[in-house]
Protein backbone atom coordinates (compact mmCIF):
# COMPACT_ATOMS: atom_id res chain seq x y z
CA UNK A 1 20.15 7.98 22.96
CA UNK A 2 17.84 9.69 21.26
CA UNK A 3 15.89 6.90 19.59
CA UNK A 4 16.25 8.43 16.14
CA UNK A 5 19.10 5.75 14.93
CA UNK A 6 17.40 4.69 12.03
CA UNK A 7 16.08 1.00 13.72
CA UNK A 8 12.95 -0.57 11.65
CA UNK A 9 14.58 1.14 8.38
CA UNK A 10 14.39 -1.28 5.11
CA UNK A 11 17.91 -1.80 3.96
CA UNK A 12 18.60 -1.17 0.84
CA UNK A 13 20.76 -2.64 -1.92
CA UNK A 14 22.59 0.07 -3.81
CA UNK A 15 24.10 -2.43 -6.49
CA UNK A 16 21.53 -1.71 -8.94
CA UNK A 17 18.06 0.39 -9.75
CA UNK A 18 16.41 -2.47 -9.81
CA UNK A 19 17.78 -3.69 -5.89
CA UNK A 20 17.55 -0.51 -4.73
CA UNK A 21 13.50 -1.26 -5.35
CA UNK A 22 13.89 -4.63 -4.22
CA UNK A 23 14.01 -6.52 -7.38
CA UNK A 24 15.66 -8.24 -10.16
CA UNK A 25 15.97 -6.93 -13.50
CA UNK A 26 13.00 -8.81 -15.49
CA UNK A 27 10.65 -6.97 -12.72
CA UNK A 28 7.18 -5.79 -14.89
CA UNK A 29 6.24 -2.61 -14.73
CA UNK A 30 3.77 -3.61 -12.08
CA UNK A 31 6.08 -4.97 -9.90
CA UNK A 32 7.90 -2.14 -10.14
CA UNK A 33 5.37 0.29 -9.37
CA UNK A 34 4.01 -1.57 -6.10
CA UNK A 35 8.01 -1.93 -4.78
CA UNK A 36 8.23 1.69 -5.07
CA UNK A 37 5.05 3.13 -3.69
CA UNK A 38 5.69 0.37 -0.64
CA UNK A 39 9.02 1.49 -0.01
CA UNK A 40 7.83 5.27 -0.43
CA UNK A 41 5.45 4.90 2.25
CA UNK A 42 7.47 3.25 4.53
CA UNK A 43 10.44 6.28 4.01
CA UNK A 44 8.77 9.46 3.35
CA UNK A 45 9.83 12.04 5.39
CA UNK A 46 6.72 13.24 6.49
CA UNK A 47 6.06 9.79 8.07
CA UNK A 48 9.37 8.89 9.53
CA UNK A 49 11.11 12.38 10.27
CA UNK A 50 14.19 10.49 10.31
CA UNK A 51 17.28 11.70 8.65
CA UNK A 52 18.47 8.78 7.05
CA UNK A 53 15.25 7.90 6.13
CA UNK A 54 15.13 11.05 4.11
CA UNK A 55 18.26 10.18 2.15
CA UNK A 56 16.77 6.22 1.69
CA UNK A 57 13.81 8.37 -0.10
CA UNK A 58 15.64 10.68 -2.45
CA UNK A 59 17.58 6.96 -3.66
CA UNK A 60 14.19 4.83 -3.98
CA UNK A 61 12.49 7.88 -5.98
CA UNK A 62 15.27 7.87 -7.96
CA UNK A 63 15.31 4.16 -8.92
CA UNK A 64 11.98 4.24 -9.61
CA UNK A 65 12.45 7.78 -12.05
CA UNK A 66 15.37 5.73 -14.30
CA UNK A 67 13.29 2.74 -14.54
């Protein structure tokens, strides 16, 4: 094993933009912002250097771009 299977990744829902951040649709602007940059941290691929966590980042910036 080469420990790089992805363990301590958020999971994310891919339903909607809005669960992909984490939230429901009446979410402010505000809420929106802090769910992102949270989530952004947590995935970047500088941080991680994790595959999959690569991919989860390319989805949660592009949530956060359409709302």
């Amino acid at each position: 094993m080469s420990g790089d299977d992805g363990v301590g990744l958020p999971p994310l829902d891919e339903t909607t933009w809005y669960s992909v951040l984490g939230l429901t649709s009446i979410a402010t602007e505000t809420e929106i912002r802090k769910s992102y940059m949270k989530l952004a941290k947590q995935l970047h691929p500088d941080k991680t250097k994790n595959l999959e966590s690569a991919e989860l980042f390319k989805i949660v910036v592009n949530a956060h771009s359409l709302l």
